[in-house]
Protein backbone atom coordinates (compact mmCIF):
# COMPACT_ATOMS: atom_id res chain seq x y z
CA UNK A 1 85.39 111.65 103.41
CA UNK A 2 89.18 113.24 103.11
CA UNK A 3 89.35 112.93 106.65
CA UNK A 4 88.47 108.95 106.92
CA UNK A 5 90.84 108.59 103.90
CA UNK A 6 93.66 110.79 105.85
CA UNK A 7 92.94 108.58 108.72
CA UNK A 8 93.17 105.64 107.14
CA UNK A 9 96.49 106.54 105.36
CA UNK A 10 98.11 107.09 108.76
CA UNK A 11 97.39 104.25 110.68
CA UNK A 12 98.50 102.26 108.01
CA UNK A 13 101.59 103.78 106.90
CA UNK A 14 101.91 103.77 111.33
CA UNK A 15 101.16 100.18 111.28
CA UNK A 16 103.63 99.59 108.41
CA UNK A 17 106.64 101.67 110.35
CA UNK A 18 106.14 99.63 113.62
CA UNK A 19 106.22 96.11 111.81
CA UNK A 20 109.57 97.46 109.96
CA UNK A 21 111.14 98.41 112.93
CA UNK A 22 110.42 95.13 114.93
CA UNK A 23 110.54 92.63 112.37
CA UNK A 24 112.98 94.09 109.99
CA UNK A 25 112.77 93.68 105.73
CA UNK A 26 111.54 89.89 106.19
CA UNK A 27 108.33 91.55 108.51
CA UNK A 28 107.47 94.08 105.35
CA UNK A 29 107.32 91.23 102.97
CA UNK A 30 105.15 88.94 104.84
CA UNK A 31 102.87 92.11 105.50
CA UNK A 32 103.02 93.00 101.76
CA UNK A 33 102.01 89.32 100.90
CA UNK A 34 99.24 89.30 103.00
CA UNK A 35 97.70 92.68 101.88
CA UNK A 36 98.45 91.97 98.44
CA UNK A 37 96.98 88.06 98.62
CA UNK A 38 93.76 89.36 100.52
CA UNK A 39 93.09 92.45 98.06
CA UNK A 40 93.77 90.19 95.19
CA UNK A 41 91.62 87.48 96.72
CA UNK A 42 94.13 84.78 95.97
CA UNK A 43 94.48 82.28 98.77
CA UNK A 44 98.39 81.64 97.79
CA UNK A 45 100.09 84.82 98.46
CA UNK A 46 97.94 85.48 101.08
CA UNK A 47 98.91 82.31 102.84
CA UNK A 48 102.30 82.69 102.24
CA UNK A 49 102.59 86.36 103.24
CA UNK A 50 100.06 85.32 106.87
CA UNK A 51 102.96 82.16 107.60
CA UNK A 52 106.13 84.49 106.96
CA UNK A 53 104.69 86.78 109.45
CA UNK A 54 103.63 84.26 111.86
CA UNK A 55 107.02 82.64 112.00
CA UNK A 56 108.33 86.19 112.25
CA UNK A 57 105.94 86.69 115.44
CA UNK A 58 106.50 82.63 116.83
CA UNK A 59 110.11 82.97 116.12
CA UNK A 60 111.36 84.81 119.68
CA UNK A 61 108.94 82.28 121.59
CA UNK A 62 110.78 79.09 119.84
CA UNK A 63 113.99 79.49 121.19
């Protein structure tokens, strides 16, 4: 059980590192929204926090 736990920790905090470094401070917040909205269960923040990163992903392909 540590291990999966360990495990876990690390690809997330991975995960976390890789959307800072590509999508900056804006990337972490929509990321944060989204976790936070889906543990919470509330449809708002995680709707806002799945657009901000999806606009953050469509953004490069707009232009």
């Amino acid at each position: 059980m540590p291990f999966l736990s360990l495990l876990s920790a690390v690809f997330v905090i991975t995960f976390e590192q890789l959307v800072q470094w590509h999508y900056g401070p804006a990337g972490i917040a929509g990321l944060l929204l989204l976790a936070v909205g889906v543990k919470a269960r509330n449809a708002t923040c995680s709707s806002i926090g799945g657009v901000l990163l999806a606009i953050m992903v469509a953004g490069p392909a707009l232009h």
